[in-house]
Structures are given as structure tokens and as C-alpha cells.
C-alpha atoms as a PDB file:
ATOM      1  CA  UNK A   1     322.899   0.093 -45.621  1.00  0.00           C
ATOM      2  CA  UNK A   2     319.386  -0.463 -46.971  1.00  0.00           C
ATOM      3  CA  UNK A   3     316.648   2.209 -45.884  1.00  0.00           C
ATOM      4  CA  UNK A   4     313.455   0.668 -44.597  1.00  0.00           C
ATOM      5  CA  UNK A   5     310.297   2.326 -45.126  1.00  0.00           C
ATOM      6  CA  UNK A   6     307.378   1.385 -43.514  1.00  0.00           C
ATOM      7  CA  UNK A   7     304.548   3.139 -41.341  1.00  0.00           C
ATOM      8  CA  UNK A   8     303.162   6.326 -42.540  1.00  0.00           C
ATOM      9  CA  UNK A   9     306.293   6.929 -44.625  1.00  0.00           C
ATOM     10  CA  UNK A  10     306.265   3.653 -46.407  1.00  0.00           C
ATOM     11  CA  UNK A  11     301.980   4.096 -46.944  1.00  0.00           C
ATOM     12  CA  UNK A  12     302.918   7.811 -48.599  1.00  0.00           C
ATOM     13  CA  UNK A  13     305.286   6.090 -51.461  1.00  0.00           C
ATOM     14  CA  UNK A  14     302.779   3.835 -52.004  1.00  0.00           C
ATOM     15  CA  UNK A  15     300.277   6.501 -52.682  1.00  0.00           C
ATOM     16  CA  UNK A  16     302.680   8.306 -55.185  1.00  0.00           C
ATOM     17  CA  UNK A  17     303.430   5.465 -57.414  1.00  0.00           C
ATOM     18  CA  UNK A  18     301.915   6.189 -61.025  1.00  0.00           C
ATOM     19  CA  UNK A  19     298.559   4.769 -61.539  1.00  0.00           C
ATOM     20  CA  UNK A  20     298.388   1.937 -64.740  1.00  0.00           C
ATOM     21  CA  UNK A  21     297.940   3.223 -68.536  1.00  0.00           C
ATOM     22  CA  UNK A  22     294.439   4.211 -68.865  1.00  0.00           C
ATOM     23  CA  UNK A  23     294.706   2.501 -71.971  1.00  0.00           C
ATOM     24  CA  UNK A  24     296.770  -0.494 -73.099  1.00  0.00           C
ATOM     25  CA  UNK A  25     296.567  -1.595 -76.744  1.00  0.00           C
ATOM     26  CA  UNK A  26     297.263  -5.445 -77.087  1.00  0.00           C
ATOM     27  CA  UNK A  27     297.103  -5.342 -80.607  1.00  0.00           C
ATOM     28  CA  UNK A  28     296.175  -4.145 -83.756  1.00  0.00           C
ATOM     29  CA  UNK A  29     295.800  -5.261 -87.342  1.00  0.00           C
ATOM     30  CA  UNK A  30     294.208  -4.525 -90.661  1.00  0.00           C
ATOM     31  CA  UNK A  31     290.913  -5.950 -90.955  1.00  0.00           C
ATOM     32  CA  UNK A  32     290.055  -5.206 -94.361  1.00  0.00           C
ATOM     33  CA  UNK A  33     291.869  -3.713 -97.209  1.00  0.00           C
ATOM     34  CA  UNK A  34     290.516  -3.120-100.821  1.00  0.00           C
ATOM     35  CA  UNK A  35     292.278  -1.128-103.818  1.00  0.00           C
ATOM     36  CA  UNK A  36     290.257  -0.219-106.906  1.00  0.00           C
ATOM     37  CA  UNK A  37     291.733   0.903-110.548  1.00  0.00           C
ATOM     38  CA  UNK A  38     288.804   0.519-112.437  1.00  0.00           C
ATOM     39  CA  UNK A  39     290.108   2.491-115.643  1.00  0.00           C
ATOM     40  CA  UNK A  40     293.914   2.146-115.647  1.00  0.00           C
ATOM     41  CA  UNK A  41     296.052   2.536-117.193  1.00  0.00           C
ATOM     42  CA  UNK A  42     294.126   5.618-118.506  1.00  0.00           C
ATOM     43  CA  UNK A  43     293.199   6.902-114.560  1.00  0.00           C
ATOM     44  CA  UNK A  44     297.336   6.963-113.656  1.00  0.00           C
ATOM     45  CA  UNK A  45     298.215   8.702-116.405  1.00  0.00           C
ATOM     46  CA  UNK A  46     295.279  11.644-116.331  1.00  0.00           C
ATOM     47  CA  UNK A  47     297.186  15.127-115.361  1.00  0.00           C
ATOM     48  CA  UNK A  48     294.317  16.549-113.590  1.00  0.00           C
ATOM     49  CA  UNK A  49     293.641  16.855-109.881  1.00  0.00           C
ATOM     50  CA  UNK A  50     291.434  14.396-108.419  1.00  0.00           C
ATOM     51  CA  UNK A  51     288.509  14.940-106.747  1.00  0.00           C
ATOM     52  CA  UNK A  52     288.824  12.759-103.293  1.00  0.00           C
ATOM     53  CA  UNK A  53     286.197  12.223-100.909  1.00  0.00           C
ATOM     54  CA  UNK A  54     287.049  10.636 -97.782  1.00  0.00           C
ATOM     55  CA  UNK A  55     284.284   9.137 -95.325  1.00  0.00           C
ATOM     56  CA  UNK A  56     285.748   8.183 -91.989  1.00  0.00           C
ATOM     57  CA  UNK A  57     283.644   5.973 -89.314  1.00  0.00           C
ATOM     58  CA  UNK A  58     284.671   4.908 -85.871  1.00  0.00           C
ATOM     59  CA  UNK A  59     282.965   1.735 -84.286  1.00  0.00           C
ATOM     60  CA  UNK A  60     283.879   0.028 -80.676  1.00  0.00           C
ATOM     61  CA  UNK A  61     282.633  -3.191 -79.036  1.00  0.00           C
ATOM     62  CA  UNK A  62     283.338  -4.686 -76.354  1.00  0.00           C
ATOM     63  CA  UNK A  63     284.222  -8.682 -75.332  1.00  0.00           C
ATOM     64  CA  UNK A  64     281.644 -10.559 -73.069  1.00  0.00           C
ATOM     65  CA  UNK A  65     283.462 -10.829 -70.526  1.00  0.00           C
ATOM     66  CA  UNK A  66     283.885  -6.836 -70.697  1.00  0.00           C
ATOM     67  CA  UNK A  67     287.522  -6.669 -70.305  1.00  0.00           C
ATOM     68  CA  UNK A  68     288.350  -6.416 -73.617  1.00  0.00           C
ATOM     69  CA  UNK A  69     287.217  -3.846 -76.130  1.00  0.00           C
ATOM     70  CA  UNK A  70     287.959  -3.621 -80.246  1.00  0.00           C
ATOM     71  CA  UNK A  71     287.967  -0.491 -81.979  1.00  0.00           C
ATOM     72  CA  UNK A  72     287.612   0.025 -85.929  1.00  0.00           C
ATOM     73  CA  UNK A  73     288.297   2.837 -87.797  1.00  0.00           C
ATOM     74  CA  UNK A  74     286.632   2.187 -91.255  1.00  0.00           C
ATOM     75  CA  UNK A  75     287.845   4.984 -94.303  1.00  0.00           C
ATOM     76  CA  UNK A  76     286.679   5.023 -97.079  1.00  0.00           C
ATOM     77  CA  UNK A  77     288.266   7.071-100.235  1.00  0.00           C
ATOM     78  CA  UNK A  78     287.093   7.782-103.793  1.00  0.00           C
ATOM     79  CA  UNK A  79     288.993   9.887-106.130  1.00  0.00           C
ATOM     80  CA  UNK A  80     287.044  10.885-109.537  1.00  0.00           C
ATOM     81  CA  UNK A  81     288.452  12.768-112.415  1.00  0.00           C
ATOM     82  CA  UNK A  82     285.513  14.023-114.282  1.00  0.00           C
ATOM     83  CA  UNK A  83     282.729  11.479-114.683  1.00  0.00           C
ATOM     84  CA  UNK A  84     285.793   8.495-114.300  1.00  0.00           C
ATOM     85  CA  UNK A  85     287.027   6.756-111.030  1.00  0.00           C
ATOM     86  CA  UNK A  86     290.361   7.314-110.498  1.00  0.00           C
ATOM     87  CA  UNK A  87     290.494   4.869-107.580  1.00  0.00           C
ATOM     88  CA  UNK A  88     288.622   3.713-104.829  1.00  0.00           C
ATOM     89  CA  UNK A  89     290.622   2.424-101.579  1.00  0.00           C
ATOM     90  CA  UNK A  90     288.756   1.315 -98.557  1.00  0.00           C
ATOM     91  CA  UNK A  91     290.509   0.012 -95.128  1.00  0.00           C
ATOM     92  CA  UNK A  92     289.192  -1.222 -91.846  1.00  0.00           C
ATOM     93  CA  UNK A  93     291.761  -1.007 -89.204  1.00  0.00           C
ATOM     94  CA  UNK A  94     291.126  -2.127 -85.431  1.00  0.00           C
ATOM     95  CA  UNK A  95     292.497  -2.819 -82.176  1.00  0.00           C
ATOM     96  CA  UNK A  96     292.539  -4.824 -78.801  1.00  0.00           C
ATOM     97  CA  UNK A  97     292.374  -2.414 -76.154  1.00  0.00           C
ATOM     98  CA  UNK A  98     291.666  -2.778 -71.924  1.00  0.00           C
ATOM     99  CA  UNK A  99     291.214   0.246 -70.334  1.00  0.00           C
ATOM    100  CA  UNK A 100     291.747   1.655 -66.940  1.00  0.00           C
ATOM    101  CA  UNK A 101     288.937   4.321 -66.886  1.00  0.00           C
ATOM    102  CA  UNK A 102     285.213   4.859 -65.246  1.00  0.00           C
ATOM    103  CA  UNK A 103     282.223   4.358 -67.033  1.00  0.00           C
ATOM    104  CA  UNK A 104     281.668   7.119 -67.542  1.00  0.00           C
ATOM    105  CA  UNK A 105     284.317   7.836 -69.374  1.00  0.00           C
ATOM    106  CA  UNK A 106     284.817   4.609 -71.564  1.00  0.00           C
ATOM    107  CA  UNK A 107     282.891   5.720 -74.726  1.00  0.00           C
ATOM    108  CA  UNK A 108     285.012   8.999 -75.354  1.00  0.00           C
ATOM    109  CA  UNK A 109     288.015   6.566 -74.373  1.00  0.00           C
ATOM    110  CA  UNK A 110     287.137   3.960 -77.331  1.00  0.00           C
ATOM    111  CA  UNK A 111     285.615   6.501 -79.840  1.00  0.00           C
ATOM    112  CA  UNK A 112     288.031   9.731 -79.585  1.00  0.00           C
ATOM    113  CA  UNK A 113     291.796   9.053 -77.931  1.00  0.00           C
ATOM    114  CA  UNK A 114     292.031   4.991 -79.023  1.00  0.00           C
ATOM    115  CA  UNK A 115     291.518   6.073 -82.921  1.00  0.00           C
ATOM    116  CA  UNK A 116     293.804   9.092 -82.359  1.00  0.00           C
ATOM    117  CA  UNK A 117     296.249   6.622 -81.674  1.00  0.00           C
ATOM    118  CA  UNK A 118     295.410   4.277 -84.612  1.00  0.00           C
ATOM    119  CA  UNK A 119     295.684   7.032 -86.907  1.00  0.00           C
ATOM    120  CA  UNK A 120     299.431   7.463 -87.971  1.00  0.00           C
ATOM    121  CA  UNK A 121     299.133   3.963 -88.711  1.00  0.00           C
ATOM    122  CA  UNK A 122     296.036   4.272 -91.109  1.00  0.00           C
ATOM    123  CA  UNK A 123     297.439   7.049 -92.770  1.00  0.00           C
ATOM    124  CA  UNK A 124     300.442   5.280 -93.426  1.00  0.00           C
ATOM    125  CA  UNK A 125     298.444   2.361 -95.352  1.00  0.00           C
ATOM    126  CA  UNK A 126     296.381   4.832 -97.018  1.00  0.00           C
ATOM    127  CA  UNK A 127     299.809   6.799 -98.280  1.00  0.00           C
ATOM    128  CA  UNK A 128     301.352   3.537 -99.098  1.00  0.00           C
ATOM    129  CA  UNK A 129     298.239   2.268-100.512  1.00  0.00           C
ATOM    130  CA  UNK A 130     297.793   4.654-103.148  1.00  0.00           C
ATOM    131  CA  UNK A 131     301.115   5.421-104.038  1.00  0.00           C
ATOM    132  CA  UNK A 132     301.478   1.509-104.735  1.00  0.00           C
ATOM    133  CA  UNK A 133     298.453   2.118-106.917  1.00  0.00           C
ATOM    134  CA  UNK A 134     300.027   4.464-109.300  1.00  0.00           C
ATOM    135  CA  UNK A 135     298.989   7.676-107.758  1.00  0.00           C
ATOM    136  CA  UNK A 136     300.532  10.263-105.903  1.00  0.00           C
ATOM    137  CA  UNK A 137     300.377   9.144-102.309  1.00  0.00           C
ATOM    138  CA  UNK A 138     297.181  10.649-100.299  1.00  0.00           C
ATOM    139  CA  UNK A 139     298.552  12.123 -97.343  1.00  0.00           C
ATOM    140  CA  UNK A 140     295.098  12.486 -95.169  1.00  0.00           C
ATOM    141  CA  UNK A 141     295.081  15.141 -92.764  1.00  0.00           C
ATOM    142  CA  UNK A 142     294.232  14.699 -88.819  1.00  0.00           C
ATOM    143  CA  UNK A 143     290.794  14.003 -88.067  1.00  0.00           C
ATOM    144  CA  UNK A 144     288.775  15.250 -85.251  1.00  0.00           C
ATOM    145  CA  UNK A 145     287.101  12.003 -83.674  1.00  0.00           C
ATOM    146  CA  UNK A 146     285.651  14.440 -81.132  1.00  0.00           C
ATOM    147  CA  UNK A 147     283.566  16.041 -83.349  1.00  0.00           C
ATOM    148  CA  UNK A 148     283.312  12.976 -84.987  1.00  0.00           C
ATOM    149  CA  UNK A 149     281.874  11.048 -81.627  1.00  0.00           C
ATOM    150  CA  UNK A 150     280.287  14.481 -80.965  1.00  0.00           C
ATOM    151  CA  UNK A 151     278.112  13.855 -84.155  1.00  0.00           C
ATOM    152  CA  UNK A 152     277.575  10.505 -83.968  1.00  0.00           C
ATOM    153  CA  UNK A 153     276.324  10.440 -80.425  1.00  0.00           C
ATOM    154  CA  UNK A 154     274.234  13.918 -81.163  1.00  0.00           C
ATOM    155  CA  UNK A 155     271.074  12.493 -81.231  1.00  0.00           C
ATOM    156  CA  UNK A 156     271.780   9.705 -78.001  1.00  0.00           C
ATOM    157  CA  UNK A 157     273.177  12.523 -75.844  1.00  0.00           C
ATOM    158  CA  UNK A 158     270.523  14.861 -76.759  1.00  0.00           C
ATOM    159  CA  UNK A 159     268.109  15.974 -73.141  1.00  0.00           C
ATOM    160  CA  UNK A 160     270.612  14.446 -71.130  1.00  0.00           C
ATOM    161  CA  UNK A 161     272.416  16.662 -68.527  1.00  0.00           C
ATOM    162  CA  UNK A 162     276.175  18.421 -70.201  1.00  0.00           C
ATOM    163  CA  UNK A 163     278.843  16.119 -69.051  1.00  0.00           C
ATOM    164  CA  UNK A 164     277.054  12.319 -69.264  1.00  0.00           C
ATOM    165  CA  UNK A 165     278.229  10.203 -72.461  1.00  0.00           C
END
């Protein structure tokens, strides 16, 4: 025999059921990808230890109609050996995103947890990327997009009350 639920016991269920993903990625895709071996075949066969710099930038827009929202991660990676470049590889990587937050909250949302979650993938390119370039593949390390949002948004968040993005 069925159970039926309604009244006060049927309103209580109702109130437990989970609320929706505060964020739900539609898609994602690489927007650009560039690989640069300027001096091979002399920069895959050098035995020294590259010097890599890596610059990482987040960027986030949103749709006009303001339900959707794309998020970029752009990285940017130079290796040098000396006064040579070993290689230069550069992706932009994005996503489609809605989210189930406040606004208040939507900023941090799109600049810190969205490219946490984008970032296995984009190290994964990167890895493949280089390896597929003759090099030893470039295993990045985690990035903190807090601090990364933190010093981006430094000078916008700067006088206004702790708490307010």
C-alpha cells in the first residue's frame, strides 16, 4: 500500500529536498591554443633546466540576458634556457556556466570555484601540450584563484566594508 503524504508532513519533505547545483557547467572548450619552438631542434635537445614563467589570468562575462555566464582562464608559459626560448605555449580555456547563487556572491563564484574546476583540464593540455612539443611535460601546480581574485579585485574592493565583492 502506497503512503500518502500531505499536510504538514508532506510540506516538511518538501523543505528537505536538496536545493539545485549552485553551479552547472554547460560546456567548455579550448578557445585558443598556440605552441612555439622557435629554435628546435637545438631547444629539445639542450640538457639544462628551463627557466618557466607561468602568468595565469581569470576573466568572466556574463550573457545579456544574464543567465548565462563564460569564464576564461588565459595561461601563459615561457621556458628560456639562457638567452634562447625553449618554448612558448599559451591557452585560453572557458566555459558556459548558470549559477544558482546571490549577488553577492556571483563574482567569487565565476572568478575562484568555476576555474578551480577548469583546472585539471588546463593542466592536462598544458602537460600534453608540451610533452607533444618535445619537452618534458610541465606538470603546473594548483593555483590559488582566491588570491588571485583577491589581487585582482584589490584595488575595486578597497574602502568598501569586509565581506562585499
Amino acid at each position: 500500500m502506497a503512503e500518502n503524504t500531505t499536510g504538514a508532513e508532506g510540506a516538511a519533505e518538501q523543505k528537505q529536498q536538496p536545493a539545485a547545483n549552485p553551479i552547472t557547467i554547460h560546456t567548455q572548450y579550448i578557445k585558443d591554443l598556440s605552441f612555439e619552438n622557435p629554435n628546435a631542434p637545438e631547444s629539445v635537445a639542450l640538457q639544462q633546466q628551463p627557466k618557466i614563467n607561468i602568468d595565469v589570468d581569470v576573466e568572466a562575462r556574463t550573457t545579456q540576458d544574464q543567465k548565462l555566464h563564460e569564464v576564461t582562464i588565459k595561461i601563459n608559459v615561457k621556458a628560456d634556457v639562457g638567452d634562447k626560448v625553449a618554448f612558448i605555449a599559451e591557452l585560453q580555456y572557458g566555459c558556459v556556466v548558470t549559477l544558482n547563487v546571490s549577488d553577492e556572491h556571483r563574482l567569487p563564484v565565476l572568478m575562484i570555484e568555476v576555474p578551480r574546476l577548469l583546472f585539471p583540464y588546463v593542466r592536462k593540455i598544458i602537460s600534453d601540450l608540451t610533452a607533444d612539443g618535445g619537452f618534458p611535460p610541465l606538470m603546473m601546480q594548483q593555483i590559488d584563484f582566491a588570491d588571485l581574485f583577491r589581487k585582482k579585485f584589490a584595488s575595486k574592493m578597497e574602502g568598501q566594508p569586509a565581506g562585499n565583492a
